[in-house]
N, C-alpha and C. Protein backbone atom coordinates (compact mmCIF):
# COMPACT_ATOMS: atom_id res chain seq x y z
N UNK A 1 0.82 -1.20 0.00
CA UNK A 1 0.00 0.00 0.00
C UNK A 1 0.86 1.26 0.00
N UNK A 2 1.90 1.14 0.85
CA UNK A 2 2.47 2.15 0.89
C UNK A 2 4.20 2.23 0.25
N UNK A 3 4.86 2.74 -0.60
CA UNK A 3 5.93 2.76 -1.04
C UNK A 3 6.53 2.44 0.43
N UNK A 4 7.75 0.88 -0.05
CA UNK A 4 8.67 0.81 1.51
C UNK A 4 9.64 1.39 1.37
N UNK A 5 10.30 2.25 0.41
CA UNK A 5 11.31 3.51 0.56
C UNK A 5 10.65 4.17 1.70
N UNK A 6 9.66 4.73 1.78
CA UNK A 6 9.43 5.90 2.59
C UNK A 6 8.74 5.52 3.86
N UNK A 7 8.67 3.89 4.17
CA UNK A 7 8.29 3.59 5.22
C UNK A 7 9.96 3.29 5.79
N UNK A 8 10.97 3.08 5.33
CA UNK A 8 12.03 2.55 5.99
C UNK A 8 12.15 4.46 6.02
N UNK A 9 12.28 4.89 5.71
CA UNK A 9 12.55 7.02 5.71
C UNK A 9 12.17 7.15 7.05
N UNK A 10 10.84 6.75 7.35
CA UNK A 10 9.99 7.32 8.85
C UNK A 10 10.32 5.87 9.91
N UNK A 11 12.01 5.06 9.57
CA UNK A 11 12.01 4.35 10.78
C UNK A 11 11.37 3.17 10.60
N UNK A 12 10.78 2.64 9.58
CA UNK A 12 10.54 0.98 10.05
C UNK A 12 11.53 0.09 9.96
N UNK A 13 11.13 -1.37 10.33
CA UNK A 13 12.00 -2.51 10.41
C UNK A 13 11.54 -3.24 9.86
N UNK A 14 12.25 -4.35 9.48
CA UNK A 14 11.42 -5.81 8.99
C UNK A 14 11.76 -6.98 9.98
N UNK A 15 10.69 -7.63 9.91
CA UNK A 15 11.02 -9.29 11.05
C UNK A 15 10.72 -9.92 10.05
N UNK A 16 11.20 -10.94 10.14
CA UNK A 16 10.52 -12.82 9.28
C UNK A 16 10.23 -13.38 10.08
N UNK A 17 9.42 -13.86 9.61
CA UNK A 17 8.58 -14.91 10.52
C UNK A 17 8.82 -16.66 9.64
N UNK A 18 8.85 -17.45 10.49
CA UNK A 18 8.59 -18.93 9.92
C UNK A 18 6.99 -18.94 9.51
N UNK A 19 6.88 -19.84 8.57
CA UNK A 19 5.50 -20.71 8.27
C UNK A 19 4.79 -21.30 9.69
N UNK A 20 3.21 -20.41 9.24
CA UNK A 20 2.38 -20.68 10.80
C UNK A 20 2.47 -19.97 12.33
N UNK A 21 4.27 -19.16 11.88
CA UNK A 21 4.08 -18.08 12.40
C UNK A 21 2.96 -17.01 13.00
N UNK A 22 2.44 -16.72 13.97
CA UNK A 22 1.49 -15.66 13.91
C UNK A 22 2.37 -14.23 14.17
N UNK A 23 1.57 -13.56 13.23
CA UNK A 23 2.34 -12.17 13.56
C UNK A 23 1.80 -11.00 14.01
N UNK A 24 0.47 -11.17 14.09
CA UNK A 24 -0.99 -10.55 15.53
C UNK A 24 -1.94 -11.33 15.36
N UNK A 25 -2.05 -11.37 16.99
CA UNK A 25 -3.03 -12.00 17.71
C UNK A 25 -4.27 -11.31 18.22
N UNK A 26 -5.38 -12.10 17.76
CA UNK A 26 -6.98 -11.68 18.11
C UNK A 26 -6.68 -10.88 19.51
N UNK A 27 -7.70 -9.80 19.74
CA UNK A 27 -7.93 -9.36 20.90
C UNK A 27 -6.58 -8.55 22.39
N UNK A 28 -5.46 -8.80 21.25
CA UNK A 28 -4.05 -8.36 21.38
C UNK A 28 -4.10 -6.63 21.35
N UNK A 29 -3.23 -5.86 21.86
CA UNK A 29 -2.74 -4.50 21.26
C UNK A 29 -2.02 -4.05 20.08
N UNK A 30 -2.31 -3.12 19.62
CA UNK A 30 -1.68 -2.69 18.40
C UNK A 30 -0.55 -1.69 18.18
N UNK A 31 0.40 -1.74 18.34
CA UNK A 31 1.66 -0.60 18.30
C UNK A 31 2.20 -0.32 16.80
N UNK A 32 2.13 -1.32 16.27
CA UNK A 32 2.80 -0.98 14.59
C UNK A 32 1.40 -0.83 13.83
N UNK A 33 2.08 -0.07 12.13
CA UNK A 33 2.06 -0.41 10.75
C UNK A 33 2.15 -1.52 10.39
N UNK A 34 1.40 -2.42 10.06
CA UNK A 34 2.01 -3.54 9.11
C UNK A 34 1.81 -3.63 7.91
N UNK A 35 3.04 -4.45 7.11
CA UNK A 35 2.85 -4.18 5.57
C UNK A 35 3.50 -5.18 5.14
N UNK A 36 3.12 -6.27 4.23
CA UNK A 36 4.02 -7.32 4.00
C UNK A 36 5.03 -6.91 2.59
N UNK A 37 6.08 -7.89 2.81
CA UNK A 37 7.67 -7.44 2.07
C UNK A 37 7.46 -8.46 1.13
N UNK A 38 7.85 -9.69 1.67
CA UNK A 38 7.28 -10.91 1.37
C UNK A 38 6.83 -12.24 1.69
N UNK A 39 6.69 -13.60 0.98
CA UNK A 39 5.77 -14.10 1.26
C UNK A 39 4.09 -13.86 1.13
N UNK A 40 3.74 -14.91 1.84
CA UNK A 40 1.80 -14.63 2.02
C UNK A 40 1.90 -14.72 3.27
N UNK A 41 0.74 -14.51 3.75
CA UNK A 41 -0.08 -14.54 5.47
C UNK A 41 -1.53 -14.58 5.34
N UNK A 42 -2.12 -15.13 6.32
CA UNK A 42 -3.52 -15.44 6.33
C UNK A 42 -4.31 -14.61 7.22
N UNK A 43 -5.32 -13.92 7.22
CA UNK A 43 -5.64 -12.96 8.29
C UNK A 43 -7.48 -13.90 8.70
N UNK A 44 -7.20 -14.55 10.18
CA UNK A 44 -8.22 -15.66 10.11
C UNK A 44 -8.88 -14.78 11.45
N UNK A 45 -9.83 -15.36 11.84
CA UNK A 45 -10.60 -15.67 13.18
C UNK A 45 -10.49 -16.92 13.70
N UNK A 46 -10.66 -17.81 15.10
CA UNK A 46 -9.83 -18.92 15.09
C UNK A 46 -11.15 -19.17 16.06
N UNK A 47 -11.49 -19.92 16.73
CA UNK A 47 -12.92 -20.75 17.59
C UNK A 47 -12.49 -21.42 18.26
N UNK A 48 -13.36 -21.72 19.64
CA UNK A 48 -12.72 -22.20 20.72
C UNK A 48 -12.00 -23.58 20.01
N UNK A 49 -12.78 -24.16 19.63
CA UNK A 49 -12.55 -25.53 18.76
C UNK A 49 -10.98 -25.43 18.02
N UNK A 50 -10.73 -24.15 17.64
CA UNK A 50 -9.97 -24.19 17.26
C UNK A 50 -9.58 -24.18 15.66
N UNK A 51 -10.57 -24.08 15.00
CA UNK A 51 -11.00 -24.17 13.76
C UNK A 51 -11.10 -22.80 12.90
N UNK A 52 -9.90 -22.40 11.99
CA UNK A 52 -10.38 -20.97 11.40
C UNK A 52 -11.05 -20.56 10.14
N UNK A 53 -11.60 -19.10 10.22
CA UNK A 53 -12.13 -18.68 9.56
C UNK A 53 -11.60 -17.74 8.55
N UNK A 54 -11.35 -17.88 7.45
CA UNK A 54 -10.35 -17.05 6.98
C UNK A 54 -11.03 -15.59 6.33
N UNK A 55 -10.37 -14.65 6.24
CA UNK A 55 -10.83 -13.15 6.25
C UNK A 55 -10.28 -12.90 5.29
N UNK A 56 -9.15 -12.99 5.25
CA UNK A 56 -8.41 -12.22 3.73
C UNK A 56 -7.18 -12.35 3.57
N UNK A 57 -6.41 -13.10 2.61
CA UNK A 57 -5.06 -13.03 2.29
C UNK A 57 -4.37 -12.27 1.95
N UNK A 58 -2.86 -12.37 2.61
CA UNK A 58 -1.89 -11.24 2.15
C UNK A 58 -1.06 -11.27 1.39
N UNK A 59 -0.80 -10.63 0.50
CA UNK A 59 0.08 -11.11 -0.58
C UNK A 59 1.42 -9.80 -0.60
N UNK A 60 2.47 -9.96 -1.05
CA UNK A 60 3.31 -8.69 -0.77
C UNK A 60 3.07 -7.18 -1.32
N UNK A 61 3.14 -6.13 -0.31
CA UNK A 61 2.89 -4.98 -0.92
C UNK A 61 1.52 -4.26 -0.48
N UNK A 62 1.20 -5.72 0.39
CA UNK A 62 -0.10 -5.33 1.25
C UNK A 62 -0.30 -4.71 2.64
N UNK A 63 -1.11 -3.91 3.28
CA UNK A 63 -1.21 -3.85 4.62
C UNK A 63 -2.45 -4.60 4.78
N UNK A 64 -2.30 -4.77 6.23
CA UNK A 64 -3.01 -6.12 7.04
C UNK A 64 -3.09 -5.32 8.45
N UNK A 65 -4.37 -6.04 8.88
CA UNK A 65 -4.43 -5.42 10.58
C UNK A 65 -4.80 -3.77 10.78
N UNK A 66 -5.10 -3.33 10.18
CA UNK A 66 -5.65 -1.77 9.88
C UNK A 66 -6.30 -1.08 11.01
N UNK A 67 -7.33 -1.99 11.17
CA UNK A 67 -8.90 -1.23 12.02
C UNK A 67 -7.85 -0.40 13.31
N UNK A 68 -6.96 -0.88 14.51
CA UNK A 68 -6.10 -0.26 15.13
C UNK A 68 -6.01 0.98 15.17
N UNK A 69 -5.25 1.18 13.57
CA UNK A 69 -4.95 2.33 13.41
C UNK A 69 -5.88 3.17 13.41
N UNK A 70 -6.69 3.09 13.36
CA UNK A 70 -7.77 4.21 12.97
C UNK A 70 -8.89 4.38 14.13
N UNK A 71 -9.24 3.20 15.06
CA UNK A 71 -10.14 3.20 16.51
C UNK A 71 -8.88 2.52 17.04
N UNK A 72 -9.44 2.84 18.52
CA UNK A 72 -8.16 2.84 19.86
C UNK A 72 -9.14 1.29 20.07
N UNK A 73 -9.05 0.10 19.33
CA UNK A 73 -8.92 -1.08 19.82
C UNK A 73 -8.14 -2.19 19.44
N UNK A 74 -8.49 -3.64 19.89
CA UNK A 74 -6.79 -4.63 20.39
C UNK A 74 -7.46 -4.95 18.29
N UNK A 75 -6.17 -5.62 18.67
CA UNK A 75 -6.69 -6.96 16.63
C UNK A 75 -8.18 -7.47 16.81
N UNK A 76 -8.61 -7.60 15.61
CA UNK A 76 -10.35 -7.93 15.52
C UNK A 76 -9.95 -9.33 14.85
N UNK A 77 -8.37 -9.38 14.56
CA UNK A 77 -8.05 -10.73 13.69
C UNK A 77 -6.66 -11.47 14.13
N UNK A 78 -6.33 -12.38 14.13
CA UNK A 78 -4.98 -13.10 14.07
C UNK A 78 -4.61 -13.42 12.67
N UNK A 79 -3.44 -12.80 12.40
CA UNK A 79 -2.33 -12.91 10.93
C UNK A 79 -0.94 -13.79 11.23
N UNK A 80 -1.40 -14.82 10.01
CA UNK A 80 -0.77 -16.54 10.14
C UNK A 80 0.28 -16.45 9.23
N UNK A 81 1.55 -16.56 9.29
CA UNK A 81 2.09 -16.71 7.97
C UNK A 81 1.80 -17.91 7.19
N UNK A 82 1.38 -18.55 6.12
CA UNK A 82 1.15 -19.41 5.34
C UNK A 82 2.70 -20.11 5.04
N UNK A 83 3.80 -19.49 4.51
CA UNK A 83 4.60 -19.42 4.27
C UNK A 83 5.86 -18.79 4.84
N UNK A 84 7.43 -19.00 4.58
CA UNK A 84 8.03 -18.11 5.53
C UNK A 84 8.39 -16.75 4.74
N UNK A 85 7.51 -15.81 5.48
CA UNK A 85 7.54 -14.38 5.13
C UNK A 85 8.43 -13.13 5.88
N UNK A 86 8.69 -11.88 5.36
CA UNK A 86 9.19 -11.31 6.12
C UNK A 86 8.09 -9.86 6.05
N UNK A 87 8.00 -9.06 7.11
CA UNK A 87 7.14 -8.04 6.86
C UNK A 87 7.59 -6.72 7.61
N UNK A 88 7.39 -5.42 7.06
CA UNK A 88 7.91 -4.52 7.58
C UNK A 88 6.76 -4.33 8.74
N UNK A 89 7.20 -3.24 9.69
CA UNK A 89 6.54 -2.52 10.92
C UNK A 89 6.85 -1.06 10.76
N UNK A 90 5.93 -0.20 11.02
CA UNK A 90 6.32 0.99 11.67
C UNK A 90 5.89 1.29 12.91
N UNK A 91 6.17 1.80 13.74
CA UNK A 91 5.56 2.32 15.11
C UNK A 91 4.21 3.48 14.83
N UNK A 92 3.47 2.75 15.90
CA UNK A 92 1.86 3.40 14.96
C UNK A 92 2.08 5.45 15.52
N UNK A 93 3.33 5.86 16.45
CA UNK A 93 3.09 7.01 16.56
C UNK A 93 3.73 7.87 15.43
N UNK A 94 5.08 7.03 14.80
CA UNK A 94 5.71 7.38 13.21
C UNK A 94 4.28 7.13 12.07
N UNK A 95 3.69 6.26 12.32
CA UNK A 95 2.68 6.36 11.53
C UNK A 95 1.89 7.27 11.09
N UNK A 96 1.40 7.67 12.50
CA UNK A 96 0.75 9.20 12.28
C UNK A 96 0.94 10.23 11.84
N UNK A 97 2.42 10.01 12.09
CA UNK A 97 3.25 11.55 11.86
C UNK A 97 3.12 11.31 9.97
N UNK A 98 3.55 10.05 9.95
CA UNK A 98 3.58 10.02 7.94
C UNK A 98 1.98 10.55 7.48
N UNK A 99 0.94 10.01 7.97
CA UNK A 99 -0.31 10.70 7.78
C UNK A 99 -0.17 11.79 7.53
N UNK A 100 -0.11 12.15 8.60
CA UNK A 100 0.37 13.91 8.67
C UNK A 100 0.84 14.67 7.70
N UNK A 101 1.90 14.10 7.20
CA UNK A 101 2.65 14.74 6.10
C UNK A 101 2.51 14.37 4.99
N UNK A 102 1.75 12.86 4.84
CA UNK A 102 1.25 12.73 3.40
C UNK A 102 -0.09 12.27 3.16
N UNK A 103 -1.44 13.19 3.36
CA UNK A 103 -2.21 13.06 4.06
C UNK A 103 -3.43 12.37 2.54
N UNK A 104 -2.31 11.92 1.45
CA UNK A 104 -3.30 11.08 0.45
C UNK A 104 -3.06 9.64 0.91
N UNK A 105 -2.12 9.57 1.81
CA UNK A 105 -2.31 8.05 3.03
C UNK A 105 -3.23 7.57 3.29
N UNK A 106 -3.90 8.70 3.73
CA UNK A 106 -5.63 8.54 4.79
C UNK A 106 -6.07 7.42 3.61
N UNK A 107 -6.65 8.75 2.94
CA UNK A 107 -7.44 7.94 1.44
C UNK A 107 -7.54 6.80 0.99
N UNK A 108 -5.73 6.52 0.89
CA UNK A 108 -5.37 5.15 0.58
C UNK A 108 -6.12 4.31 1.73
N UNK A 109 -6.00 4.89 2.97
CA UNK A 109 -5.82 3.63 3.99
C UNK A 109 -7.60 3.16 4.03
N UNK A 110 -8.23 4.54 4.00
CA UNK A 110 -9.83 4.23 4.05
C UNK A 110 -10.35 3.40 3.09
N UNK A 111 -9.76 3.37 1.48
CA UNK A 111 -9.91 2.45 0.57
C UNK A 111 -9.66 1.26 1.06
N UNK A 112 -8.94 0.47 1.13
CA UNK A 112 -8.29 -0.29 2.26
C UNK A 112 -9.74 -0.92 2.82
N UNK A 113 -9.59 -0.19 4.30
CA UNK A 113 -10.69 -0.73 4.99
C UNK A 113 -11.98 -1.01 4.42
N UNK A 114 -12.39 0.02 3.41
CA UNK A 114 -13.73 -0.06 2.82
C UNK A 114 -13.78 -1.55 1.65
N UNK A 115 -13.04 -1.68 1.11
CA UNK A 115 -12.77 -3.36 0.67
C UNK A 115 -13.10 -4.13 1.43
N UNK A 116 -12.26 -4.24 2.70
CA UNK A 116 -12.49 -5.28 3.58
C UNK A 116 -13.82 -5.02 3.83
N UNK A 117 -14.60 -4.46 4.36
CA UNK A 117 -15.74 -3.98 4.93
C UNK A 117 -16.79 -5.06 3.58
N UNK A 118 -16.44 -4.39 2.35
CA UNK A 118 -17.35 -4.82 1.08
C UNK A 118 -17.19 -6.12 1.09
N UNK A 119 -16.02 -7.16 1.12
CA UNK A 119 -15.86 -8.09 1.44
C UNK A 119 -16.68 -9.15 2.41
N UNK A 120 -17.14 -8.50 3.27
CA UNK A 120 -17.25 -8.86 4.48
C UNK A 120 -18.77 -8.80 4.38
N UNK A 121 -19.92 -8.14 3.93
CA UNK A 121 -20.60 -7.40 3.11
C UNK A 121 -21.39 -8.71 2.42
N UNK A 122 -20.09 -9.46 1.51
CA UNK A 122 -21.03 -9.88 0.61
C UNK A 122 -20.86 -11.35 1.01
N UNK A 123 -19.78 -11.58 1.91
CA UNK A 123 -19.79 -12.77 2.51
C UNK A 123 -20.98 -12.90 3.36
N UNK A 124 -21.26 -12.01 4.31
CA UNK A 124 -22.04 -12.01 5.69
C UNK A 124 -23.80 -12.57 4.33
N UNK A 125 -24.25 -12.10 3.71
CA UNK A 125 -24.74 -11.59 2.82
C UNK A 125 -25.66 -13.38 2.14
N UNK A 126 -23.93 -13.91 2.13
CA UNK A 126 -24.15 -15.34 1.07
C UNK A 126 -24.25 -16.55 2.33
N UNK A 127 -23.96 -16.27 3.46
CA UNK A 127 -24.05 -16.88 4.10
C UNK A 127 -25.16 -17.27 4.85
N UNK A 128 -26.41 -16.23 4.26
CA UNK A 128 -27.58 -16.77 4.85
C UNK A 128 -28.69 -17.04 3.31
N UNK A 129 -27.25 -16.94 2.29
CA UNK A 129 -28.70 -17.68 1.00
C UNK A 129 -28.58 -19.55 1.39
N UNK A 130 -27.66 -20.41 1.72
CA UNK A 130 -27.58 -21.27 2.08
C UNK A 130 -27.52 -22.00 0.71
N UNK A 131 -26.92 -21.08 -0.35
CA UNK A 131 -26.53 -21.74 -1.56
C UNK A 131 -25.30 -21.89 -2.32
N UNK A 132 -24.82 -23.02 -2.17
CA UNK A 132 -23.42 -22.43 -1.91
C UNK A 132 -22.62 -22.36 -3.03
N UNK A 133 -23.45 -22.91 -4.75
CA UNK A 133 -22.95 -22.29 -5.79
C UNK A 133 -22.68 -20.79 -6.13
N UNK A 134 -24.25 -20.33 -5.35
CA UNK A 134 -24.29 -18.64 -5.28
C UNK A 134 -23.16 -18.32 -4.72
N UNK A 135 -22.90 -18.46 -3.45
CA UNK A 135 -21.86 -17.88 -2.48
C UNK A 135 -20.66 -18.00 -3.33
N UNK A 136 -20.35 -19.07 -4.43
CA UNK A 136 -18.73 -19.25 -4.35
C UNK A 136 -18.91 -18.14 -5.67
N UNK A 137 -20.10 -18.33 -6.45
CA UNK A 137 -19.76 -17.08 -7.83
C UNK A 137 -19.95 -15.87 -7.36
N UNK A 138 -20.50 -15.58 -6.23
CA UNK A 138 -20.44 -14.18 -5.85
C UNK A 138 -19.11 -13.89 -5.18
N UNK A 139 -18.41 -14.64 -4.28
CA UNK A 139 -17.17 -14.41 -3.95
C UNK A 139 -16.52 -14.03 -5.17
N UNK A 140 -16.17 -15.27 -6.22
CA UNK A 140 -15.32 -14.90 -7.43
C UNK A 140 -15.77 -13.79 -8.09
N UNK A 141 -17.16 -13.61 -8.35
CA UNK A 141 -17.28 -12.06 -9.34
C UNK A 141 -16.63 -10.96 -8.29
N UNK A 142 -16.36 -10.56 -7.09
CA UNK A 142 -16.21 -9.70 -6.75
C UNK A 142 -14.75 -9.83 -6.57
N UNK A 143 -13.72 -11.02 -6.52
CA UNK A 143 -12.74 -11.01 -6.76
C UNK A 143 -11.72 -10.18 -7.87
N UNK A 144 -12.96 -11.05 -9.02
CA UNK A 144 -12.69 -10.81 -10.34
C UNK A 144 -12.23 -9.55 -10.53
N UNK A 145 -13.04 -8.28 -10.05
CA UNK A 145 -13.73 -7.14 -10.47
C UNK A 145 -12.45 -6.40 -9.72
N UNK A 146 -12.14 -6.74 -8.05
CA UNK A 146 -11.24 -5.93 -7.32
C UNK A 146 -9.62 -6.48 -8.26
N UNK A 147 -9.99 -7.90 -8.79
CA UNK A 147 -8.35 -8.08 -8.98
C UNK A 147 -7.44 -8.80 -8.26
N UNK A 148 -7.76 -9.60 -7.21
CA UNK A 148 -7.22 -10.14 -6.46
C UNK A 148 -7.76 -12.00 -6.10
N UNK A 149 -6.37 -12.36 -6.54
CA UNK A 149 -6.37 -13.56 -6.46
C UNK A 149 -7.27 -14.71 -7.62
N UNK A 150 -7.15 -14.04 -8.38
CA UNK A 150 -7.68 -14.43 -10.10
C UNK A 150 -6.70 -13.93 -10.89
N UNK A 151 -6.03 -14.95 -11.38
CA UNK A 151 -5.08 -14.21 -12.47
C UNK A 151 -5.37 -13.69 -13.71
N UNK A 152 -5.24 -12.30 -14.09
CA UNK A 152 -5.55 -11.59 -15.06
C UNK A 152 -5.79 -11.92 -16.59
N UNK A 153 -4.61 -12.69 -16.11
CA UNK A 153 -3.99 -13.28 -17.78
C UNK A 153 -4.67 -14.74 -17.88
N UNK A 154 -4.86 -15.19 -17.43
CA UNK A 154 -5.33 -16.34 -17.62
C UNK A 154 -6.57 -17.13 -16.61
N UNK A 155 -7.16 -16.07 -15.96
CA UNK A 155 -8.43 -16.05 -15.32
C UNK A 155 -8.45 -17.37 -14.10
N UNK A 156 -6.97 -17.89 -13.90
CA UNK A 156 -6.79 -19.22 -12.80
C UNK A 156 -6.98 -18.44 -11.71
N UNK A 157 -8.09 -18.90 -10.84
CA UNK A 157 -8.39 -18.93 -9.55
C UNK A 157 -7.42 -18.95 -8.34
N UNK A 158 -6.43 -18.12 -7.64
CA UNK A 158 -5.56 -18.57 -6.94
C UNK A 158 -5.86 -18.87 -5.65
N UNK A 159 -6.62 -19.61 -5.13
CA UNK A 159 -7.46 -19.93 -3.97
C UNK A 159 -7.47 -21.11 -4.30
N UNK A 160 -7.05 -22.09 -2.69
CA UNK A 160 -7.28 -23.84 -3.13
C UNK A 160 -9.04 -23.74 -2.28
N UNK A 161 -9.70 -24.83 -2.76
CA UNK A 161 -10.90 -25.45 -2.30
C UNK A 161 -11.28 -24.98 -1.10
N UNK A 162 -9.55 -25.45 -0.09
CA UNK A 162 -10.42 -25.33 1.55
C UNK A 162 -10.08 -24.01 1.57
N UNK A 163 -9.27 -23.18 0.98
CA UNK A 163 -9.47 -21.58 1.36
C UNK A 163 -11.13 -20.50 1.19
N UNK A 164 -11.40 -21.55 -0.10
CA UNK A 164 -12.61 -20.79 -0.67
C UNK A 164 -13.52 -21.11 0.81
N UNK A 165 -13.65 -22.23 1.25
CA UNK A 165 -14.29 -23.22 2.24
C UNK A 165 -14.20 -22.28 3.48
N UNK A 166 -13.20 -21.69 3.64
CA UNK A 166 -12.69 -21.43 4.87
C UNK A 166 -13.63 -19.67 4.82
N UNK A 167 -13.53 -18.87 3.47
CA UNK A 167 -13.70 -18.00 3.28
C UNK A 167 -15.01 -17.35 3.22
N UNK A 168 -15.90 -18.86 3.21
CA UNK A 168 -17.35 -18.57 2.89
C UNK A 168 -17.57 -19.76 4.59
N UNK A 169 -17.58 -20.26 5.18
CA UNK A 169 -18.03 -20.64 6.10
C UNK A 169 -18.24 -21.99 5.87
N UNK A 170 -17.94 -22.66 5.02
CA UNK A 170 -18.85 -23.92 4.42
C UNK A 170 -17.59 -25.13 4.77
N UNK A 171 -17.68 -26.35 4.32
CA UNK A 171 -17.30 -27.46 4.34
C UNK A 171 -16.42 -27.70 2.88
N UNK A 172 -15.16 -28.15 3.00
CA UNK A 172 -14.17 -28.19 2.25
C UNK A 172 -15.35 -29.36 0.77
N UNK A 173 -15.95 -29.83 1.61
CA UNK A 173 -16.57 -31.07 0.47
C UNK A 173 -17.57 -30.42 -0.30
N UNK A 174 -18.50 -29.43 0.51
CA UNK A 174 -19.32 -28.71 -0.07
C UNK A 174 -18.74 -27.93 -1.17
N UNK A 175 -17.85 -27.50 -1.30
CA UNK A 175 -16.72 -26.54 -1.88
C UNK A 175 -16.57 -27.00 -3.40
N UNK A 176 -16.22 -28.37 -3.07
CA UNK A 176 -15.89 -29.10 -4.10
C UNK A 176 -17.06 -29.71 -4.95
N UNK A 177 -18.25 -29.83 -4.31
CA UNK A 177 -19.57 -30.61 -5.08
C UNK A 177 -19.78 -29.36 -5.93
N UNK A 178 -19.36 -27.95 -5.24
CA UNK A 178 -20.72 -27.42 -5.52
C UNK A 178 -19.46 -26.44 -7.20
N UNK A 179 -18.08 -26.38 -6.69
CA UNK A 179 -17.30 -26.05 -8.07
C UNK A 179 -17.76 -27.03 -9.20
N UNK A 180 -17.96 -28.48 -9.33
CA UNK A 180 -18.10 -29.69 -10.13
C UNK A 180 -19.39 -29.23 -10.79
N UNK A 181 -20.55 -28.69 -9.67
CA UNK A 181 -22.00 -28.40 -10.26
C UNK A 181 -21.53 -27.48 -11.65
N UNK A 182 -21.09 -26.29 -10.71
CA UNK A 182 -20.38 -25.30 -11.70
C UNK A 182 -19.94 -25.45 -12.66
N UNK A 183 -18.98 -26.38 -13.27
CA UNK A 183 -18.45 -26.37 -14.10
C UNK A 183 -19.45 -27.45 -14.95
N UNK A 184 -20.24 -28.20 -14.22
CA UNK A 184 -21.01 -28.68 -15.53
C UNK A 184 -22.21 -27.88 -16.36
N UNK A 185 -21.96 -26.91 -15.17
CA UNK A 185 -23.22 -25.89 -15.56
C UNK A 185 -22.61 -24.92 -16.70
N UNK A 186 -20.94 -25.18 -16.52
CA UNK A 186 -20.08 -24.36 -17.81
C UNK A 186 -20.03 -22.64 -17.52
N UNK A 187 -20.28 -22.54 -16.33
CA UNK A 187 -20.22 -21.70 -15.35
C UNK A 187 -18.67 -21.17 -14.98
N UNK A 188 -17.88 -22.29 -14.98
CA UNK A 188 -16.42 -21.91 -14.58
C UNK A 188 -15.74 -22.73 -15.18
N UNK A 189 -14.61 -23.29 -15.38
CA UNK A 189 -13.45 -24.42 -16.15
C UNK A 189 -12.55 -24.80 -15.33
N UNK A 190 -12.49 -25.94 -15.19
CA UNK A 190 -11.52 -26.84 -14.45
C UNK A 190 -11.01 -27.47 -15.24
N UNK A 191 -8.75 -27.07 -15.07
CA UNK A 191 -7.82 -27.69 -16.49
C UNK A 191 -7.42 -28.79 -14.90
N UNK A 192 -6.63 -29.70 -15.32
CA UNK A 192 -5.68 -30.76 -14.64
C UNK A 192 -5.98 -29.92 -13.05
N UNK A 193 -7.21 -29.63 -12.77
CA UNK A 193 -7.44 -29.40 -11.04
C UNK A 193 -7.43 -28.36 -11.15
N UNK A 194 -6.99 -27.21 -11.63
CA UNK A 194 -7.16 -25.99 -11.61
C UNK A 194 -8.48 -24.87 -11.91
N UNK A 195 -9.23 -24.16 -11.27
CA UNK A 195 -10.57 -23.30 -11.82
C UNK A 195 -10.25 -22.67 -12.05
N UNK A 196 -10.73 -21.75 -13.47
CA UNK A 196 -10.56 -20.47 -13.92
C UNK A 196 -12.21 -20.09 -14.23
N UNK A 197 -12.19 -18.28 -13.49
CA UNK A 197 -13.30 -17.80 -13.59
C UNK A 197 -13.05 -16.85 -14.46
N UNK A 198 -14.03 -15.64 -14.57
CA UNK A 198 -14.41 -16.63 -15.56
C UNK A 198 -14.83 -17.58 -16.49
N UNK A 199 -15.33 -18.55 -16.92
CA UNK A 199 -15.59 -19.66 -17.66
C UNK A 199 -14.58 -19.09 -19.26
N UNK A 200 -13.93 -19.61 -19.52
CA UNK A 200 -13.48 -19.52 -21.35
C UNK A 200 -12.46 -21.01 -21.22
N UNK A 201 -11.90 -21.39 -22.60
CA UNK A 201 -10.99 -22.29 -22.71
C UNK A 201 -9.38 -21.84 -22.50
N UNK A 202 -8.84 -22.93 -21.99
CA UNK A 202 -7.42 -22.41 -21.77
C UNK A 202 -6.87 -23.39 -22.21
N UNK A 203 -5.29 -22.96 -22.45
CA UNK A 203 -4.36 -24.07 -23.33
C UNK A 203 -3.40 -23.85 -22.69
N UNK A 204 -3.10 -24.41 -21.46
CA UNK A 204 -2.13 -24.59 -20.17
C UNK A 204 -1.50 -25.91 -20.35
């Protein structure tokens, strides 16, 4: 989100984290910026059970963990590394001060949140049609549209089964009956396991 020239300018650092790493915890305090360098990370909700819910992936170049900055409360989420990643920090009072001085930040950052929010929106939304072909093409059209995690060029889905599963509330099996419906419905295309939304032919 934010050029890391000018976040290392106002004082940040980077940590790495191992795979499964958490790098904030639900209901925790918030002192940094975060912004991933590289790697992915998973930004979940987790149940007594123990079982998570996934919110939104991070991919590099992203900020994660936001709400903080902007209301005086702890994480609303725990961020997993998937992979071993490294991610910058700033101290959330350097933060402010960059606001301050580059105050088309805000903007950026409210865009930001308002995604997640829309996200959240159309999940909360599909989760009480109790249909879960609907839910997975409404997830993907709105993917599609923001750009994230559908590849451009070739319309492959970058989400496995249990992420979609995880993302809509449902059952990894449900996930899978209900992509198969899909694609016989010619709705979406499945090459050697792979979905592309979409629906067109590919020569992979």
């Amino acid at each position: 989100m934010i050029d890391q020239d000018l976040l290392f300018q106002w004082g940040a650092i980077t940590k790495k984290v191992v795979a499964e790493e958490k790098v904030v915890e639900e209901d925790h305090p918030s002192y940094y910026y975060y912004q991933l360098l590289e790697g992915r990370l998973r930004a979940v909700n987790i149940n007594e059970q123990g079982k998570e819910y996934l919110q939104y992936i991070v991919n590099p170049g992203e900020t994660f963990a936001e709400i903080p900055l902007v209301i005086p409360t702890p994480f609303q989420i725990t961020v997993v590394a998937d992979i071993p990643s490294e991610i910058i920090k700033l101290p959330r009072d350097r933060f402010d001060t960059l606001l301050a001085n580059h105050p088309h930040l805000q903007t950026e950052l409210s865009k930001v949140l308002a995604n997640r929010l829309r996200l959240k929106y159309i999940i909360t939304k599909e989760l009480c049609n109790h249909n879960p072909q609907h839910s997975i093409l409404s997830l993907l059209e709105y993917l599609q549209k923001e750009g994230k995690h559908i590849c451009k060029a070739c319309n492959k889905v970058e989400l496995t089964r249990q992420q979609i599963a995880d993302m809509l509330g449902l059952r990894v099996e449900t996930v899978i009956r209900a992509i198969r419906d899909l694609y016989d419905r010619e709705l979406l295309v499945i090459q050697n396991g792979k979905v592309f939304y979409p629906a067109r032919v590919h020569n992979t």
